[in-house]
N, C-alpha and C. Protein backbone atom coordinates (compact mmCIF):
# COMPACT_ATOMS: atom_id res chain seq x y z
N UNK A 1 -28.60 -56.35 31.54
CA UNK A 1 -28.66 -57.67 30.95
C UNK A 1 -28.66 -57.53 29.43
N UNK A 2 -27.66 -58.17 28.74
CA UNK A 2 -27.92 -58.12 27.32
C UNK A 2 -29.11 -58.83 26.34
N UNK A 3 -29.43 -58.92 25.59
CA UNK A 3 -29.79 -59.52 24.80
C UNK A 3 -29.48 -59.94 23.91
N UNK A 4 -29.67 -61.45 23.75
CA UNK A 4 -29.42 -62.13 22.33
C UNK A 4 -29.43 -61.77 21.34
N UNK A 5 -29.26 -62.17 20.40
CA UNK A 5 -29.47 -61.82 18.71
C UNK A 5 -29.90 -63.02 18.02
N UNK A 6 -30.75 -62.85 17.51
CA UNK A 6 -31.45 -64.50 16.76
C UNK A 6 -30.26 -64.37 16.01
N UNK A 7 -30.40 -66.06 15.74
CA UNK A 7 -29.51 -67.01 14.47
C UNK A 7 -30.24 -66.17 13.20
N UNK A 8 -29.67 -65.85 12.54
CA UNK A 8 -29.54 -64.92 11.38
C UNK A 8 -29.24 -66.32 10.14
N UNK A 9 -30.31 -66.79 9.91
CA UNK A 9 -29.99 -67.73 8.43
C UNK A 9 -29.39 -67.02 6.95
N UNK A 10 -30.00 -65.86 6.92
CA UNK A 10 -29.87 -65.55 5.87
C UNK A 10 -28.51 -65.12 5.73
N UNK A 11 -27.60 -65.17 6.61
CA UNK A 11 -25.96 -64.60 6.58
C UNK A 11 -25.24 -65.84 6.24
N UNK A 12 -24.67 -65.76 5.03
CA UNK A 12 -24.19 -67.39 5.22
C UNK A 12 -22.49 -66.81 4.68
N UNK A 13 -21.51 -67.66 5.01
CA UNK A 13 -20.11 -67.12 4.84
C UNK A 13 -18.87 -68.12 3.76
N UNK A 14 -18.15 -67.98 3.08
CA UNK A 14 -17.37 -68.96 2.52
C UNK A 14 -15.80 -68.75 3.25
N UNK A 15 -15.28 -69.51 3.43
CA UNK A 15 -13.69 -68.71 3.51
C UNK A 15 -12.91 -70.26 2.65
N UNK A 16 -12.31 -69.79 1.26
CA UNK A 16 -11.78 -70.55 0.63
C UNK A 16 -10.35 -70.67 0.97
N UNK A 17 -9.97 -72.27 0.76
CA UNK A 17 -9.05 -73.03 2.36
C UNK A 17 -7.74 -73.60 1.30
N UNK A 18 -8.21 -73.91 -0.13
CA UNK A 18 -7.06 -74.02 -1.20
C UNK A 18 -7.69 -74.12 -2.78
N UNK A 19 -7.30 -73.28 -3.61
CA UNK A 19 -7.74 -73.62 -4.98
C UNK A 19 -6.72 -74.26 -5.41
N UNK A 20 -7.02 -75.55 -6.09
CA UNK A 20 -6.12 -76.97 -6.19
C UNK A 20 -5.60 -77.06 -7.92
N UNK A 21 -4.89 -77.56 -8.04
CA UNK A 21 -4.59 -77.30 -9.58
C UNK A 21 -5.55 -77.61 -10.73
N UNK A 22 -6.00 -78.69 -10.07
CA UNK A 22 -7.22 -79.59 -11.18
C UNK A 22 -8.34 -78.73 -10.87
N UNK A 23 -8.22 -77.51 -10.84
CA UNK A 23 -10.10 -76.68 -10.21
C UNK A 23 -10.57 -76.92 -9.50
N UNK A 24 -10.07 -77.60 -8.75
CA UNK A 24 -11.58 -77.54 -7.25
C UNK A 24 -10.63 -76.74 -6.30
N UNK A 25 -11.86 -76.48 -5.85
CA UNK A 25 -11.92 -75.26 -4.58
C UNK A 25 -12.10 -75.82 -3.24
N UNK A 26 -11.36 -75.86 -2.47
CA UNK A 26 -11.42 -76.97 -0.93
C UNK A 26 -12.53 -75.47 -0.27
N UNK A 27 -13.28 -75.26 0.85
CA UNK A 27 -13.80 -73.62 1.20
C UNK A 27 -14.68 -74.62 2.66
N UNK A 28 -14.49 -74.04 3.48
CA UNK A 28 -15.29 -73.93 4.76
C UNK A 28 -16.89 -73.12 4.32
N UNK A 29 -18.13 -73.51 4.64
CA UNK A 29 -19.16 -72.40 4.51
C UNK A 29 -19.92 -72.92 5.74
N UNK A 30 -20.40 -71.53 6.14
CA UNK A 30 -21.13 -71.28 7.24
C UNK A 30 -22.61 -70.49 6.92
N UNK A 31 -23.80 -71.12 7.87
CA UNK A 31 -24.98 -70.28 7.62
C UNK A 31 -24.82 -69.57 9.20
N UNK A 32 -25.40 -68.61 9.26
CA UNK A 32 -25.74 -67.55 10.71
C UNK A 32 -24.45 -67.25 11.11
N UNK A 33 -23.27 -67.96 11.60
CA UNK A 33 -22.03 -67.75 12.15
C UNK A 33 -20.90 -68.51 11.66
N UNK A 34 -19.97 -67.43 11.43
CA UNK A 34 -18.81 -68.64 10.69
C UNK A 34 -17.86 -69.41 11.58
N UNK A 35 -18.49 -69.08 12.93
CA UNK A 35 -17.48 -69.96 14.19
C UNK A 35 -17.77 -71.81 13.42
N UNK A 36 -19.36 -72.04 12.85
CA UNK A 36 -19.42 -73.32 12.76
C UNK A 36 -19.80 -73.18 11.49
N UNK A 37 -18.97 -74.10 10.89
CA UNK A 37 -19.04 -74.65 9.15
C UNK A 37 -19.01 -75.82 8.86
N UNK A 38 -18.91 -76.18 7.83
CA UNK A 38 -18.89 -77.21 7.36
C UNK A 38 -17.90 -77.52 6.11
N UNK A 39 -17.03 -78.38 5.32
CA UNK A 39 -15.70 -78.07 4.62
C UNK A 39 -16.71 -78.86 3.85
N UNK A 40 -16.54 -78.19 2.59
CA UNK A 40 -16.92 -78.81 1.17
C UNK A 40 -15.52 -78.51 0.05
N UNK A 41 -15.70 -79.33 -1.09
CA UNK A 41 -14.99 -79.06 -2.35
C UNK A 41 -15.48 -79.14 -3.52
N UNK A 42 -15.31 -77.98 -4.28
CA UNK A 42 -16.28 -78.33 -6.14
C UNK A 42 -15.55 -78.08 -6.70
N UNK A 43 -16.04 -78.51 -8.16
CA UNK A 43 -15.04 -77.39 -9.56
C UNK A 43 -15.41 -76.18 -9.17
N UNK A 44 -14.66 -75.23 -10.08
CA UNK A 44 -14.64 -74.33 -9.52
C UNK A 44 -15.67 -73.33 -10.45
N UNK A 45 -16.39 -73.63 -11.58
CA UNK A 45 -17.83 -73.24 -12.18
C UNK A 45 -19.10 -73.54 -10.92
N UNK A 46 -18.76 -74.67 -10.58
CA UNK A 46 -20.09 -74.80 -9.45
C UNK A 46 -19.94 -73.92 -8.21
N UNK A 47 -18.82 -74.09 -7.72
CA UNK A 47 -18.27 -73.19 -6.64
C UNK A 47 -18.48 -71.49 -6.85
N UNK A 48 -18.34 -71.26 -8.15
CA UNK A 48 -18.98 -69.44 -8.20
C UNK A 48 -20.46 -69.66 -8.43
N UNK A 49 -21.17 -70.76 -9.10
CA UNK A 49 -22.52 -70.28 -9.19
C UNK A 49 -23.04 -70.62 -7.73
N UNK A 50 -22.60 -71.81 -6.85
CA UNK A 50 -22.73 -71.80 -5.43
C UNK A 50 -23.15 -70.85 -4.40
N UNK A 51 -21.74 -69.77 -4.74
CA UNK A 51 -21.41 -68.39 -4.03
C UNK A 51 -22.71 -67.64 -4.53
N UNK A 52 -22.80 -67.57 -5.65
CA UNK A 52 -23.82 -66.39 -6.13
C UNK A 52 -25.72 -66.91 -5.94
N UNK A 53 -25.62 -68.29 -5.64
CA UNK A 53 -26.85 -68.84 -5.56
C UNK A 53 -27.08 -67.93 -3.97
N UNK A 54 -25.82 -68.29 -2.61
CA UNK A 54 -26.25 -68.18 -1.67
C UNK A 54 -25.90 -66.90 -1.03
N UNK A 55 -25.24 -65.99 -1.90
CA UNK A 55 -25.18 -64.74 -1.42
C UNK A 55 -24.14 -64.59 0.00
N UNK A 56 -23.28 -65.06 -0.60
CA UNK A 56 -21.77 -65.45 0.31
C UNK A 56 -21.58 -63.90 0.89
N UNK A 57 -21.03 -64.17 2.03
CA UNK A 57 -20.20 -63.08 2.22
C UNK A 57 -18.38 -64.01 2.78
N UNK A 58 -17.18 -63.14 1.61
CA UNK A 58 -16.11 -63.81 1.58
C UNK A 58 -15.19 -63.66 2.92
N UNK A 59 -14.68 -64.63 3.81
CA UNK A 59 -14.24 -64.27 4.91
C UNK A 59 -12.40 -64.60 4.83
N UNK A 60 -11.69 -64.39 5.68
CA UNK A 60 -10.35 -64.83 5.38
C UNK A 60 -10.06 -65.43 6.34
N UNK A 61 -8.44 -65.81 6.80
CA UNK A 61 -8.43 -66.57 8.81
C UNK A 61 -8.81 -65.34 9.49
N UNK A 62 -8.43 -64.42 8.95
CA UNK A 62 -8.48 -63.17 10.26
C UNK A 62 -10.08 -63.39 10.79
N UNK A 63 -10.94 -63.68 9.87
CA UNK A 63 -12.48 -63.59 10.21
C UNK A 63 -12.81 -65.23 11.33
N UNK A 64 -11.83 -65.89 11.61
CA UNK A 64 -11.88 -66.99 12.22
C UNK A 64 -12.58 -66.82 13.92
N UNK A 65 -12.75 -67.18 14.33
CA UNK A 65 -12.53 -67.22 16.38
C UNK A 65 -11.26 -67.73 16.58
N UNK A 66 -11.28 -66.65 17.36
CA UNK A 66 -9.71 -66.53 18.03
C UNK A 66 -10.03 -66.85 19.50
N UNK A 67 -9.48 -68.34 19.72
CA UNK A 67 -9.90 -68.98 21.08
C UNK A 67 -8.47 -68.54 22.01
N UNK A 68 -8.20 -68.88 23.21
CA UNK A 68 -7.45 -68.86 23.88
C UNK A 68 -6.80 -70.19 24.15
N UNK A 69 -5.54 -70.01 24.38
CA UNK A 69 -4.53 -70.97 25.05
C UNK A 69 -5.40 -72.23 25.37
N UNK A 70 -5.97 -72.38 26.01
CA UNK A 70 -6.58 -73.39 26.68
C UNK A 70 -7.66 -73.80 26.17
N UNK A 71 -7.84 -73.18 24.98
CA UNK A 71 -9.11 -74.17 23.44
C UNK A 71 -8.36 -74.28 22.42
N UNK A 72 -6.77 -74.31 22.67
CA UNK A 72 -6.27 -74.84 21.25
C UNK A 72 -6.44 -76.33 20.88
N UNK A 73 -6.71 -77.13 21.61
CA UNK A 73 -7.17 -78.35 20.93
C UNK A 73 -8.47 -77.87 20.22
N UNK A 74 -9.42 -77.44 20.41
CA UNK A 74 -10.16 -77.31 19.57
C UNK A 74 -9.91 -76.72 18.29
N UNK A 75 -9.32 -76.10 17.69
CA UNK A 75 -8.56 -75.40 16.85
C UNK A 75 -8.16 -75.85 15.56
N UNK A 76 -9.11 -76.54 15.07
CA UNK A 76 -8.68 -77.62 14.38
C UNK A 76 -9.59 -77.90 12.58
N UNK A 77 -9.26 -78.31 12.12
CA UNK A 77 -10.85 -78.86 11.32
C UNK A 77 -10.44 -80.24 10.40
N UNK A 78 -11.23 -80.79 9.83
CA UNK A 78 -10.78 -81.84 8.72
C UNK A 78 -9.67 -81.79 7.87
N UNK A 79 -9.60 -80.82 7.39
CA UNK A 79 -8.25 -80.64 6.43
C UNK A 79 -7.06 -80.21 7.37
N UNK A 80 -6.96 -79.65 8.28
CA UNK A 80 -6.22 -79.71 8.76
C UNK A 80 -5.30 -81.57 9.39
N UNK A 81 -6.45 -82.37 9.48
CA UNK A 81 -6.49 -83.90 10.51
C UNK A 81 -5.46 -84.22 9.08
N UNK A 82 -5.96 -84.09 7.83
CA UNK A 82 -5.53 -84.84 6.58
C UNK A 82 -4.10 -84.43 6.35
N UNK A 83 -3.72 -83.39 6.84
CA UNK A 83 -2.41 -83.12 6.45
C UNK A 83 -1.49 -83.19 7.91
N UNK A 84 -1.98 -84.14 8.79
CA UNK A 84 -1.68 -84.54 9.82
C UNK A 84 -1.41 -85.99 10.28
N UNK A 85 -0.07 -86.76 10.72
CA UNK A 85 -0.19 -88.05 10.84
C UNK A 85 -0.33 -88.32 12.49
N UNK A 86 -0.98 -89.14 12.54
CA UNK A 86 -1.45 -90.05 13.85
C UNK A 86 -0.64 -91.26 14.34
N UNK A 87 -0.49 -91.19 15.63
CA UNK A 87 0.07 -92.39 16.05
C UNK A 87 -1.19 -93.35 16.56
């Protein structure tokens, strides 16, 4: 039988998603696991003292979850919906 691994707070992750012309930084950040984040955007002075306040570790897509065929609807996030039209 395995055992769990506690939620690890102190691991928290960035993976930056577009640096925009006007300085802001679009970036996904995650505390314990980067499967679940949350999408923020700053200038990009707040965005490094951000990183260095929380002791980022920098991730890329490769560092993503890689679901299968049959969780690609889930596959998704906010910025992705925005550059997406709806019927």
């Amino acid at each position: 039988m395995s055992e769990e691994k506690p939620f690890d707070t102190t691991r928290k992750f960035v993976r930056v998603t577009e640096l925009r012309e006007n300085g802001l930084v679009e970036f996904e950040f995650a505390i314990g696991e980067p499967e679940l984040f949350v999408e923020l955007i700053m200038a990009a002075p707040a965005f490094d003292e951000f990183c260095a306040a929380n002791k980022v570790t920098f991730i890329d897509d490769k560092g993503r979850l890689k679901l299968g065929d049959e969780d690609a609807e889930w596959r998704w996030s906010l910025r992705d919906a925005t550059h997406q039209r709806f019927k």
